[in-house]
PDB file of N, CA and C in Angstrom:
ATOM      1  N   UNK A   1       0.403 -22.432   0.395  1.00  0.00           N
ATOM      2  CA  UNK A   1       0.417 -21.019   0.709  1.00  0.00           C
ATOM      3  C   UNK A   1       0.773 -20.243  -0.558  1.00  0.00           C
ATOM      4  N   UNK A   2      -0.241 -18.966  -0.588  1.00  0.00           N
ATOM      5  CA  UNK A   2       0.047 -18.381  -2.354  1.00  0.00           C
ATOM      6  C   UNK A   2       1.403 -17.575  -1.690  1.00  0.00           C
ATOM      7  N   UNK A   3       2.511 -16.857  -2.948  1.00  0.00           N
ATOM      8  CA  UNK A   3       3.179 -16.112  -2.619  1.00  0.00           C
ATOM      9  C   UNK A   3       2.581 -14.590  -2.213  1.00  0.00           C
ATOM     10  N   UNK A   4       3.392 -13.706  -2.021  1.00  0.00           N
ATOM     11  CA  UNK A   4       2.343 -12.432  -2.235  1.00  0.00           C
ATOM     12  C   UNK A   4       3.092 -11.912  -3.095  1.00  0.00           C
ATOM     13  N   UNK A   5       1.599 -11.069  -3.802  1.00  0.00           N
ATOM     14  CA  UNK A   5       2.388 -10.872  -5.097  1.00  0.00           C
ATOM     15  C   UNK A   5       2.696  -9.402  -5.119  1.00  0.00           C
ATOM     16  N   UNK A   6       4.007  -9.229  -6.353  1.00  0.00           N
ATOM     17  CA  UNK A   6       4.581  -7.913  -6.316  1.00  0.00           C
ATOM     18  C   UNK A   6       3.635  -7.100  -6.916  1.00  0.00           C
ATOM     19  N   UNK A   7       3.588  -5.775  -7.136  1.00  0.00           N
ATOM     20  CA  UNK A   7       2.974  -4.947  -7.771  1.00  0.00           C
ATOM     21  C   UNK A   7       4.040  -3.303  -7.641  1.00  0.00           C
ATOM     22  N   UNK A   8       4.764  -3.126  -8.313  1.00  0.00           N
ATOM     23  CA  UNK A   8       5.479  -1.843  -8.432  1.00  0.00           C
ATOM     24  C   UNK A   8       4.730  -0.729  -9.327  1.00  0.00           C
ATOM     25  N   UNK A   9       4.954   0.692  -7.845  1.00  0.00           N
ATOM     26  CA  UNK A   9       4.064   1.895  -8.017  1.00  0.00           C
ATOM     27  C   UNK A   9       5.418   2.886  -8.155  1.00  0.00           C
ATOM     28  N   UNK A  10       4.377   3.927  -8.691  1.00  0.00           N
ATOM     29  CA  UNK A  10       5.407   5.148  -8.882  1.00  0.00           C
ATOM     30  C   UNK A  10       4.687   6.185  -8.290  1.00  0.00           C
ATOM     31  N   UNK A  11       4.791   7.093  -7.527  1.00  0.00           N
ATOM     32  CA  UNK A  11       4.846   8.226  -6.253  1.00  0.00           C
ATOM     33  C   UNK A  11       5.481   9.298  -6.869  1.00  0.00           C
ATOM     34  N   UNK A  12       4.669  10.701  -7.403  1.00  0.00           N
ATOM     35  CA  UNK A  12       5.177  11.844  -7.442  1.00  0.00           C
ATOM     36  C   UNK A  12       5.304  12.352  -5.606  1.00  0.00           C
ATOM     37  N   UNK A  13       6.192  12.662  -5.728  1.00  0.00           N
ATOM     38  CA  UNK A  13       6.655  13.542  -4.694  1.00  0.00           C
ATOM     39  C   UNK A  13       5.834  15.057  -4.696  1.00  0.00           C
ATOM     40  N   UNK A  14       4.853  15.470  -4.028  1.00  0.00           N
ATOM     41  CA  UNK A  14       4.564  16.834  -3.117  1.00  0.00           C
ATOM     42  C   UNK A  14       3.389  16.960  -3.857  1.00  0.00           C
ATOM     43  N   UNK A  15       2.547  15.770  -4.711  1.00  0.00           N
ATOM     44  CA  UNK A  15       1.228  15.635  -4.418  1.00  0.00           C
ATOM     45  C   UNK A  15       0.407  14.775  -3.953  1.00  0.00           C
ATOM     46  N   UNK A  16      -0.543  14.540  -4.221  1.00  0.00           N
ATOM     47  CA  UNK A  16      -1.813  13.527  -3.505  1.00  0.00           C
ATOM     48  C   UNK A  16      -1.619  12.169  -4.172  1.00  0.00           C
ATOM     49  N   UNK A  17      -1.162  11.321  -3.386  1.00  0.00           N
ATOM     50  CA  UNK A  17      -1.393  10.044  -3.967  1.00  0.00           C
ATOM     51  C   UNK A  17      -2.309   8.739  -3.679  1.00  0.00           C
ATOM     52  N   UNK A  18      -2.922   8.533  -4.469  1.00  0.00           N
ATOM     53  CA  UNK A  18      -4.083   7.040  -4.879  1.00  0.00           C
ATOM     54  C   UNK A  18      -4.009   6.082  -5.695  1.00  0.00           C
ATOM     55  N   UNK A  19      -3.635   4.810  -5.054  1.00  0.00           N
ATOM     56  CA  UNK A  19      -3.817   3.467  -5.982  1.00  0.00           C
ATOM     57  C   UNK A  19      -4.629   2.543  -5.449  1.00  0.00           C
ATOM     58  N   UNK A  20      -5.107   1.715  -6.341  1.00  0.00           N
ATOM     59  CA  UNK A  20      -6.415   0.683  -5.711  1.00  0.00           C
ATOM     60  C   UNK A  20      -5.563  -0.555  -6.289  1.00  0.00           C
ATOM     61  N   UNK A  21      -6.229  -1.150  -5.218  1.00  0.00           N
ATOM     62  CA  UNK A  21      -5.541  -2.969  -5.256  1.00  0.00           C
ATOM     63  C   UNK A  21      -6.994  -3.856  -4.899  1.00  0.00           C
ATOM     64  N   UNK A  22      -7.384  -4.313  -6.154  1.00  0.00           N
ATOM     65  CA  UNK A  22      -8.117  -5.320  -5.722  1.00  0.00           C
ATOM     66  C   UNK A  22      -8.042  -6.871  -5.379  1.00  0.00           C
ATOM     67  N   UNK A  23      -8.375  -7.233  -4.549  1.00  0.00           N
ATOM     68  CA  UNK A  23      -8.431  -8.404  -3.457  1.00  0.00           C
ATOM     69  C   UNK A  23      -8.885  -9.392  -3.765  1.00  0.00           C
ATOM     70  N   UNK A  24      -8.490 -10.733  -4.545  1.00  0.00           N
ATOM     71  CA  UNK A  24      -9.003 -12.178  -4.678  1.00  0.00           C
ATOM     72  C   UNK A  24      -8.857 -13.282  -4.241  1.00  0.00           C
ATOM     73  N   UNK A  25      -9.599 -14.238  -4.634  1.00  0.00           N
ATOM     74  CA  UNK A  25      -9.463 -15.532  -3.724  1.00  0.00           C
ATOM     75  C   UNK A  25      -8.347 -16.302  -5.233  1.00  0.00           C
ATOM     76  N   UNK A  26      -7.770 -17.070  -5.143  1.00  0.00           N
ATOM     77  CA  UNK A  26      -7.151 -17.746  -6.027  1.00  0.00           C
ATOM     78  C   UNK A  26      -8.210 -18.320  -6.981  1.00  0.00           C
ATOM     79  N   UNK A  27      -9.485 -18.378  -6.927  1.00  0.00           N
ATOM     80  CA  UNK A  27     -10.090 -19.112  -8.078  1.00  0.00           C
ATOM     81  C   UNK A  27     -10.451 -17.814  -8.944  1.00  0.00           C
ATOM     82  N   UNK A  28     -10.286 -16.800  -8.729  1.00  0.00           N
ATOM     83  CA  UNK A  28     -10.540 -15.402  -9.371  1.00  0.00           C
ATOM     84  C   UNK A  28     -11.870 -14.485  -8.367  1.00  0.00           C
ATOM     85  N   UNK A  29     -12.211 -15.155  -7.629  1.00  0.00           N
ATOM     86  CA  UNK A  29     -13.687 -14.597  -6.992  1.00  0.00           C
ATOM     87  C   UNK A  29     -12.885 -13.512  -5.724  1.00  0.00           C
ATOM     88  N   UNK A  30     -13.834 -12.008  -5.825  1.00  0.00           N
ATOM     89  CA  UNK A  30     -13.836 -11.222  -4.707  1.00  0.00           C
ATOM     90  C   UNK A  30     -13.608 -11.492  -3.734  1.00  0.00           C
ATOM     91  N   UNK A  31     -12.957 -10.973  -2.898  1.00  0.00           N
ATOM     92  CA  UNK A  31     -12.426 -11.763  -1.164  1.00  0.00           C
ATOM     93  C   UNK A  31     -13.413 -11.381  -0.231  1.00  0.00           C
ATOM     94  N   UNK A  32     -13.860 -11.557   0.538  1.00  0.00           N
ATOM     95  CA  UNK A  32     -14.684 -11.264   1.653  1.00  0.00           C
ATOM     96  C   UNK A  32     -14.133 -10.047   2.682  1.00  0.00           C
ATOM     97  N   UNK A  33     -13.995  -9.235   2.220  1.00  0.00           N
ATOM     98  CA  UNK A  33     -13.268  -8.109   3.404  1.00  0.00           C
ATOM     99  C   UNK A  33     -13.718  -7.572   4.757  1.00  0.00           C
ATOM    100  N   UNK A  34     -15.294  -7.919   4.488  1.00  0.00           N
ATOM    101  CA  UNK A  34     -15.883  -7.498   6.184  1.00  0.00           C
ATOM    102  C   UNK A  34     -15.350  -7.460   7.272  1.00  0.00           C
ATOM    103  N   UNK A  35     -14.578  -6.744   7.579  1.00  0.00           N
ATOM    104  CA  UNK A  35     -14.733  -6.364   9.319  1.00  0.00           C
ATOM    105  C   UNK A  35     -13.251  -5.962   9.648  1.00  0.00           C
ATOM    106  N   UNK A  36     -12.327  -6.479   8.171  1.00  0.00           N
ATOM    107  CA  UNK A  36     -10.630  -6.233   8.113  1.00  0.00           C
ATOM    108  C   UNK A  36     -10.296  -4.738   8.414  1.00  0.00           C
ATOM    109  N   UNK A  37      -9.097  -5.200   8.391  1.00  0.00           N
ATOM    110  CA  UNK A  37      -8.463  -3.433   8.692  1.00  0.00           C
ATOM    111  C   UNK A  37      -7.280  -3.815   7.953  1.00  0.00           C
ATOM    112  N   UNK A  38      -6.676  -2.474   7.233  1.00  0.00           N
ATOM    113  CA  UNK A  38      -5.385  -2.569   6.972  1.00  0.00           C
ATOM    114  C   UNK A  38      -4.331  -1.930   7.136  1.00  0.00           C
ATOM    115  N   UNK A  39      -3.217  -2.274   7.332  1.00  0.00           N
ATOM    116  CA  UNK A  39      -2.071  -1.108   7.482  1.00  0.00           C
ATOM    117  C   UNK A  39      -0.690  -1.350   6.158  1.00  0.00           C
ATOM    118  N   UNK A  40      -0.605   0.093   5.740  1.00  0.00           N
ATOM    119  CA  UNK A  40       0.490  -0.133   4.750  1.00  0.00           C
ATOM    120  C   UNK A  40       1.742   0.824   5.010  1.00  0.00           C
ATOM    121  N   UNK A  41       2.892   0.643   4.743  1.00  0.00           N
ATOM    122  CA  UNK A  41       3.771   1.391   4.986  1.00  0.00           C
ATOM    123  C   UNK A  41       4.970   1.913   3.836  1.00  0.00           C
ATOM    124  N   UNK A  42       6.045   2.789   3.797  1.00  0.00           N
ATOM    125  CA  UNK A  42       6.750   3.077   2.635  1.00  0.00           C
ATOM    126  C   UNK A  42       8.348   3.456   3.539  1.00  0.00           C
ATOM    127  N   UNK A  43       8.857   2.122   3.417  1.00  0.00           N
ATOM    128  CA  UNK A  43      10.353   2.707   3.706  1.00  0.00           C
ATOM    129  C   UNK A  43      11.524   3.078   2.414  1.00  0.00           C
ATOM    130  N   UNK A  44      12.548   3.032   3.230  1.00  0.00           N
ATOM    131  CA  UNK A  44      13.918   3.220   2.257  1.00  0.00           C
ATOM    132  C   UNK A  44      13.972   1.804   1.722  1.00  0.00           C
ATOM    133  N   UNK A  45      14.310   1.271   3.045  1.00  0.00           N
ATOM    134  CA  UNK A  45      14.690  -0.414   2.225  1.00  0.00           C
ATOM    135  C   UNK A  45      13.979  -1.177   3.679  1.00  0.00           C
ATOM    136  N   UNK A  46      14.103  -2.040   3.386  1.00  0.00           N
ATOM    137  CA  UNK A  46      13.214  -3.573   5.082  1.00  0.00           C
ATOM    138  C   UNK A  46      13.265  -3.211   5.939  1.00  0.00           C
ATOM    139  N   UNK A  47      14.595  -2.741   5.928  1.00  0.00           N
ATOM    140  CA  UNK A  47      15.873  -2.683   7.040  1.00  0.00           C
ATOM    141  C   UNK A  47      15.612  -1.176   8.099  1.00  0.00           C
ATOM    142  N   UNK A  48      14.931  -0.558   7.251  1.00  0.00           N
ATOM    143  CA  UNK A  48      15.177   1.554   7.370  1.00  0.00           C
ATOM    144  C   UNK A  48      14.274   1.584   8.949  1.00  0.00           C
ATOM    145  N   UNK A  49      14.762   2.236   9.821  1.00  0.00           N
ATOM    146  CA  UNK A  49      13.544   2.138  11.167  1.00  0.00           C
ATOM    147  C   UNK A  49      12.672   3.469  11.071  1.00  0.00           C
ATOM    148  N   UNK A  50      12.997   3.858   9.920  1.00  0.00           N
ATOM    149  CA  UNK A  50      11.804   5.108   9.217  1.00  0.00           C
ATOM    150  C   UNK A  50      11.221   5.336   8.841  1.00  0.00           C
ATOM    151  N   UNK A  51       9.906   4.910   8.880  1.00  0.00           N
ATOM    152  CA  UNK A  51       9.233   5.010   7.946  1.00  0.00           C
ATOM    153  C   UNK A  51       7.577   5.793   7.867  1.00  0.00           C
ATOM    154  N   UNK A  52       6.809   5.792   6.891  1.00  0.00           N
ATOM    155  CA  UNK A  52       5.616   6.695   6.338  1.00  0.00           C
ATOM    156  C   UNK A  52       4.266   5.838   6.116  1.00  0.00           C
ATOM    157  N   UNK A  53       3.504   6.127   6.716  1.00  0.00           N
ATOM    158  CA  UNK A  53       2.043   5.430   6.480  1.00  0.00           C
ATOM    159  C   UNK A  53       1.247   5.602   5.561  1.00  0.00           C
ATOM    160  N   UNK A  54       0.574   4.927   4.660  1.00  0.00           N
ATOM    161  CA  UNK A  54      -0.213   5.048   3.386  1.00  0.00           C
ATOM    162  C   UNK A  54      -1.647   4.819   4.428  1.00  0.00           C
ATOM    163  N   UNK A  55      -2.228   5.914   3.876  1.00  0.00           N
ATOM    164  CA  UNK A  55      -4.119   5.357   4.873  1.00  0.00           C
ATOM    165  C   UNK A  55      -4.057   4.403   3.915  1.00  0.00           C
ATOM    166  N   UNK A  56      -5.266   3.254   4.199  1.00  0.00           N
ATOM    167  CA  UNK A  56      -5.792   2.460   3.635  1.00  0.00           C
ATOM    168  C   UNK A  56      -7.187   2.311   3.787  1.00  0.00           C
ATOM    169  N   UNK A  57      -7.750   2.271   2.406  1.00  0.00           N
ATOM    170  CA  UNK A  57      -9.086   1.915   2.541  1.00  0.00           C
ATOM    171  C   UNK A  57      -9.595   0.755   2.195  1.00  0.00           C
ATOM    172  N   UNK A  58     -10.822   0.181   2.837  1.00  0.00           N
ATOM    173  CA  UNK A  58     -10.742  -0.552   2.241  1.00  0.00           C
ATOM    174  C   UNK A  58     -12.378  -0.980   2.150  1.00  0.00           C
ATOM    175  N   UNK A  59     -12.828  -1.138   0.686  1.00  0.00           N
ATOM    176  CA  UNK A  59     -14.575  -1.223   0.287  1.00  0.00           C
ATOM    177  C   UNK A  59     -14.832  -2.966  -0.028  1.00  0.00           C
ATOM    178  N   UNK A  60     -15.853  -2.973   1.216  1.00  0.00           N
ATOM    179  CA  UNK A  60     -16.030  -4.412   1.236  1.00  0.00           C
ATOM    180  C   UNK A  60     -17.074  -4.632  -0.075  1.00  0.00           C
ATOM    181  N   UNK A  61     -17.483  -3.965  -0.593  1.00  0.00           N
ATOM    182  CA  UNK A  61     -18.495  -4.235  -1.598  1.00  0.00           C
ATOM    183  C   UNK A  61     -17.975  -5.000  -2.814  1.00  0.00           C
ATOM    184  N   UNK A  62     -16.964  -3.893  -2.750  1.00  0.00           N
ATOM    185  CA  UNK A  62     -15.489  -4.028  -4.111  1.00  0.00           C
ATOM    186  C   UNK A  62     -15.098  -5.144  -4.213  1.00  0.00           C
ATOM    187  N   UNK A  63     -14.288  -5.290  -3.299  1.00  0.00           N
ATOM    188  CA  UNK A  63     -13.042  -5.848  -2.510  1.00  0.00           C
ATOM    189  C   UNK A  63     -11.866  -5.438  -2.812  1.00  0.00           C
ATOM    190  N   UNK A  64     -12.037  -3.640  -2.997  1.00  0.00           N
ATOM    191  CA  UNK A  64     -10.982  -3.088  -3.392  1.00  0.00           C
ATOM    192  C   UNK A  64      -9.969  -2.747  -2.053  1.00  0.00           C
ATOM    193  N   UNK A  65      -9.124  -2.522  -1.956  1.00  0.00           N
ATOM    194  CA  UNK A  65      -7.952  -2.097  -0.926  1.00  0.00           C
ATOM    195  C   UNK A  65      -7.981  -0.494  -1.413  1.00  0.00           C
ATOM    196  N   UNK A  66      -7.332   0.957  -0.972  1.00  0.00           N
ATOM    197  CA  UNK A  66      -7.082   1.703  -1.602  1.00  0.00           C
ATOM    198  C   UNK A  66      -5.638   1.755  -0.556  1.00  0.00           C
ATOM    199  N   UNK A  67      -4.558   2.593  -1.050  1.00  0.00           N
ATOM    200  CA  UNK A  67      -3.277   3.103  -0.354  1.00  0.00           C
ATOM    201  C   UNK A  67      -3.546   5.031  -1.107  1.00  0.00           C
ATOM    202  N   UNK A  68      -3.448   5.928  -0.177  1.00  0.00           N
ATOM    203  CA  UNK A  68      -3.234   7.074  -0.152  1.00  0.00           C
ATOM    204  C   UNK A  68      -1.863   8.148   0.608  1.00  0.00           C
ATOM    205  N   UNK A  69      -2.342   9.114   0.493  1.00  0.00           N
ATOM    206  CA  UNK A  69      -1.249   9.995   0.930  1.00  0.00           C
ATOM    207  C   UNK A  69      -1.075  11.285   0.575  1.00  0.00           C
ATOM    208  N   UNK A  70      -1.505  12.683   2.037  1.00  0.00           N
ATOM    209  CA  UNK A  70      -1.491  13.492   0.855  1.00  0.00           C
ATOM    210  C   UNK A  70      -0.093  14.528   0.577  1.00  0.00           C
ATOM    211  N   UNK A  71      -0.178  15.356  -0.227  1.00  0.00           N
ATOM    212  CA  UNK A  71       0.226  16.115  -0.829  1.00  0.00           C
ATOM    213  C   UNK A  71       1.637  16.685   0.587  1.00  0.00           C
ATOM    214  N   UNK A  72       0.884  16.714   1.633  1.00  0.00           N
ATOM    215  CA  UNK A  72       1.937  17.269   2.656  1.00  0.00           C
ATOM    216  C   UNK A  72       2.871  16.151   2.680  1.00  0.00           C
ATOM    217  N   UNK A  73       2.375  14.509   2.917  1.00  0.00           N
ATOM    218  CA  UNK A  73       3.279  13.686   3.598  1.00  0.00           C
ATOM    219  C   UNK A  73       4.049  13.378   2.447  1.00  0.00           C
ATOM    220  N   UNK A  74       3.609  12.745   0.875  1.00  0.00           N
ATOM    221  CA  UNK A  74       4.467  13.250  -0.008  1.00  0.00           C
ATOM    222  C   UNK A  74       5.578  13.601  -0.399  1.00  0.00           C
ATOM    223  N   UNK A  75       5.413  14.949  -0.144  1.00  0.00           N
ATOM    224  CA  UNK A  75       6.733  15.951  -0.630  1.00  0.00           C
ATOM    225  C   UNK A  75       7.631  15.598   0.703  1.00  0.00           C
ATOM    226  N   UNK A  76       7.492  14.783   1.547  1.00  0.00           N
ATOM    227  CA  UNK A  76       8.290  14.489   2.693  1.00  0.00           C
ATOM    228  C   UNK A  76       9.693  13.171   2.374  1.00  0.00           C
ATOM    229  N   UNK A  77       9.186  12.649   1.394  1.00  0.00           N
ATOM    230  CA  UNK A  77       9.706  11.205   1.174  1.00  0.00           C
ATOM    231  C   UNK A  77      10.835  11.886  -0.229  1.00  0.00           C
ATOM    232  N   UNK A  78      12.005  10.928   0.071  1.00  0.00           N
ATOM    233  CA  UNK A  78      12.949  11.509  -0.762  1.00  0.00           C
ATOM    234  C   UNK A  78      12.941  10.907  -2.106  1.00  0.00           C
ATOM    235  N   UNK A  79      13.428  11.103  -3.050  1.00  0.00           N
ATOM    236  CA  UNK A  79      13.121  10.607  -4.394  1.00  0.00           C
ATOM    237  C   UNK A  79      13.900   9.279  -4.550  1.00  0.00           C
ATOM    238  N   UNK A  80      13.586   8.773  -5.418  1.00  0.00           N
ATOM    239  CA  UNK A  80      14.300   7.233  -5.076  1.00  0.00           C
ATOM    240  C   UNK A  80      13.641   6.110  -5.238  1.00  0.00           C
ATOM    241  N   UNK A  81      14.083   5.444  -5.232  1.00  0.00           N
ATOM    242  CA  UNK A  81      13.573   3.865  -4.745  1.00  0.00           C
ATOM    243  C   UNK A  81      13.257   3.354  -3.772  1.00  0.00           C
ATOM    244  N   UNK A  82      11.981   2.869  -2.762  1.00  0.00           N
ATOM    245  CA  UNK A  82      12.027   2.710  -1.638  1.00  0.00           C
ATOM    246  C   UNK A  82      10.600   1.359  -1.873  1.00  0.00           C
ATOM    247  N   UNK A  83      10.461   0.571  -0.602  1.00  0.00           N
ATOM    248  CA  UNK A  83       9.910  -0.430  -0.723  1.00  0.00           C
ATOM    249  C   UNK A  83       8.219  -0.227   0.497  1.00  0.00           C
ATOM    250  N   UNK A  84       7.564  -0.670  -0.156  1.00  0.00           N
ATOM    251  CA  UNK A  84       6.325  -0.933   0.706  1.00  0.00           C
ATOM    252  C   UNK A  84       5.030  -2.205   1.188  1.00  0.00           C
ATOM    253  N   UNK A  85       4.861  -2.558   1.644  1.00  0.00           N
ATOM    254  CA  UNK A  85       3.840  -3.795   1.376  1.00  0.00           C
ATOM    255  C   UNK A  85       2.441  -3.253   2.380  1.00  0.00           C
ATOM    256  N   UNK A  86       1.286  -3.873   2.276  1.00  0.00           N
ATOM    257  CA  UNK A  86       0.180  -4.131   2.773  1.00  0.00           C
ATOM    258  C   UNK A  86      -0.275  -5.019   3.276  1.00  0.00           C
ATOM    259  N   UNK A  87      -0.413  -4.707   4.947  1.00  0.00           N
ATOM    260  CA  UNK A  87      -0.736  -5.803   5.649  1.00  0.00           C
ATOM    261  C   UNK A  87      -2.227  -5.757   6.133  1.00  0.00           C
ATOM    262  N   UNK A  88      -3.069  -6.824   5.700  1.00  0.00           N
ATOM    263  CA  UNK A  88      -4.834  -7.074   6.156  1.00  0.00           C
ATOM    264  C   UNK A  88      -4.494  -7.989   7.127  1.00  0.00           C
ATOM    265  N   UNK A  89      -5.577  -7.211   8.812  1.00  0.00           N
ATOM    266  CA  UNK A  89      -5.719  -8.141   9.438  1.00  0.00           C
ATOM    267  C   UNK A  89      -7.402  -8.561   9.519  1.00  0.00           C
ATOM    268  N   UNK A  90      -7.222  -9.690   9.435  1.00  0.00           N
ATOM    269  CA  UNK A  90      -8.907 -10.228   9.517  1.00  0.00           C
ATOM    270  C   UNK A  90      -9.362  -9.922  11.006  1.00  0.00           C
ATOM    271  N   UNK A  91     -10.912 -10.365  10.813  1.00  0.00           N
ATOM    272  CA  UNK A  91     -11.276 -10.148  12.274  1.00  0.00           C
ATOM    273  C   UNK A  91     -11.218 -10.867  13.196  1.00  0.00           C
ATOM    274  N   UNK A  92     -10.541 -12.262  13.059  1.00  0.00           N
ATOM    275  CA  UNK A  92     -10.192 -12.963  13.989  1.00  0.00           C
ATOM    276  C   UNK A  92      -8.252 -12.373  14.346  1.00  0.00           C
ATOM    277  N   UNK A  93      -8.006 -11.611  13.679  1.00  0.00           N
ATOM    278  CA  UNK A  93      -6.513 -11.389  14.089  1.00  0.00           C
ATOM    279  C   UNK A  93      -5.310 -11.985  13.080  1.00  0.00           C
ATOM    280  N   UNK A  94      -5.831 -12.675  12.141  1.00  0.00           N
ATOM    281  CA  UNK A  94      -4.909 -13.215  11.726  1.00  0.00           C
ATOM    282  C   UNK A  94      -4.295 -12.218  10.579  1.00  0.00           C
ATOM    283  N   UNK A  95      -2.951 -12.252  10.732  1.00  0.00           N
ATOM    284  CA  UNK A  95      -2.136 -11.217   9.551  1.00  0.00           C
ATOM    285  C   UNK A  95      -2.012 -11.719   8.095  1.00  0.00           C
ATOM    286  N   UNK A  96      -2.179 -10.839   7.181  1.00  0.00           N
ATOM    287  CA  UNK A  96      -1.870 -11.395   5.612  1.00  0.00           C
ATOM    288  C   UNK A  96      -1.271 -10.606   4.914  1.00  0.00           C
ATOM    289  N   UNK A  97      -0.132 -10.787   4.434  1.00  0.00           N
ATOM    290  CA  UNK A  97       0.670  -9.215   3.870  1.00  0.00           C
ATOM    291  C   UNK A  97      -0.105 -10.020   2.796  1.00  0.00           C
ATOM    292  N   UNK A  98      -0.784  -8.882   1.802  1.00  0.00           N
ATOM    293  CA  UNK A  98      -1.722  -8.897   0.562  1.00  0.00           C
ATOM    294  C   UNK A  98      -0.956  -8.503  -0.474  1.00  0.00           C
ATOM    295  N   UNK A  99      -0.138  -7.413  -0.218  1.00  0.00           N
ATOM    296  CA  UNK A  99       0.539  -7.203  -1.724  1.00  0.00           C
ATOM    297  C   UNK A  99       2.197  -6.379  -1.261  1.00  0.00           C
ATOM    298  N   UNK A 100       3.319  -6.440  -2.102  1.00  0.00           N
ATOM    299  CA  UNK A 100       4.268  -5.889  -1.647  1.00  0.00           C
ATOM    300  C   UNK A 100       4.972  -5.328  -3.338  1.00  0.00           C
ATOM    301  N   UNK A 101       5.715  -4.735  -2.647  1.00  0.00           N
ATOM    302  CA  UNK A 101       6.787  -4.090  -4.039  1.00  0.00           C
ATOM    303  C   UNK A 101       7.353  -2.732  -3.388  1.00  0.00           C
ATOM    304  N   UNK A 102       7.855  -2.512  -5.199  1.00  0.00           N
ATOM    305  CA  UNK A 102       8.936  -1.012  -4.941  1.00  0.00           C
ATOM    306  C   UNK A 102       8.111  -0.233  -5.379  1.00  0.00           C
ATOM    307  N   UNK A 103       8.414   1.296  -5.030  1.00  0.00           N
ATOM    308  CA  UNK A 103       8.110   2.522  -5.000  1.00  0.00           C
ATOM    309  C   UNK A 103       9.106   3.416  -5.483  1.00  0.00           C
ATOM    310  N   UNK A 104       8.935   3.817  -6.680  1.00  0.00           N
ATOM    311  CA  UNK A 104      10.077   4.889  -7.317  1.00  0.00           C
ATOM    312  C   UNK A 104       9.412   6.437  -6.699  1.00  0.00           C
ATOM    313  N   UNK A 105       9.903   6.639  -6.013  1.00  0.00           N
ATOM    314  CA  UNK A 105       9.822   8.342  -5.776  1.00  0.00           C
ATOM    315  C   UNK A 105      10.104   9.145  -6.632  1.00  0.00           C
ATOM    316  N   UNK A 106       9.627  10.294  -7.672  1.00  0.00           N
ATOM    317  CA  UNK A 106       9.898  10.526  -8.402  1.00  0.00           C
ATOM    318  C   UNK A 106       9.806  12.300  -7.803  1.00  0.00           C
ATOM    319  N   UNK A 107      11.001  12.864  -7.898  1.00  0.00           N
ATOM    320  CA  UNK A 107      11.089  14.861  -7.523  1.00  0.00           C
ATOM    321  C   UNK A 107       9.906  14.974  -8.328  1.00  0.00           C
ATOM    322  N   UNK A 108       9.294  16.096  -6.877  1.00  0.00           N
ATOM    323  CA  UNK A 108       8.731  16.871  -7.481  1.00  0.00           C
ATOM    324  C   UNK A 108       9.349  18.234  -7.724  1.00  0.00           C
ATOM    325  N   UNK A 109       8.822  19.206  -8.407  1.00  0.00           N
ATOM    326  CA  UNK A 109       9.660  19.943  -9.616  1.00  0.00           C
ATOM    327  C   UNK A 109       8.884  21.283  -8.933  1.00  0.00           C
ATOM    328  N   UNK A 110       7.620  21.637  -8.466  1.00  0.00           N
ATOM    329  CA  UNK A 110       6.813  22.119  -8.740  1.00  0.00           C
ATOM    330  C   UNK A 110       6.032  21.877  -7.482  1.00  0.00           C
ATOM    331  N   UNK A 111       6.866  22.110  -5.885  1.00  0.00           N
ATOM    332  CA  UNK A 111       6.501  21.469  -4.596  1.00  0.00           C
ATOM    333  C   UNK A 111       6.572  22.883  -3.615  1.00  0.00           C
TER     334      UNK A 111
END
């Protein structure tokens, strides 16, 4: 079983946010994404029962993932350090958290 791997983002606070995560098989080849769905989320810490939804997109052509968010939900999240991961479910159901890490919230100045 691979680990999942970290990837730490940084989040201005009270605008539009977009990062792409692309999706591989361990020999380096594109993943097959057809028919998946994904859900990603952004708490305080594991533990927090609060938390904020990143849409996710996701382009089977690519095999890119995208995580978004706009400008309203944003300026909602407090500045800081807070943690998120991405969970793909295939189309048979089966769960795969794909990627996880921290999230520095950074004030916005200008919100």
């Amino acid at each position: 079983m691979a680990a999942t791997p970290e990837v730490n983002i940084t989040l201005a606070q009270g605008v539009n946010f977009s990062q792409t995560f692309p999706k591989t098989e361990l020999d380096g080849s594109a993943s097959n994404l057809v028919d998946f769905t994904g859900a990603s989320k952004i708490k305080k810490h594991p533990e927090s029962k609060t938390s904020q939804s990143f849409t996710v997109g996701i382009n089977t052509i690519t095999s890119v993932v995208s995580l978004g968010m706009t400008s309203g939900e944003t300026v909602k999240l407090k500045p800081g350090r807070h943690v998120y991961d991405i969970v793909l479910t295939s189309p048979s159901g089966v769960l795969t958290r794909m990627q996880s890490g921290s999230v520095i919230v950074t004030a916005g100045i200008t919100t």
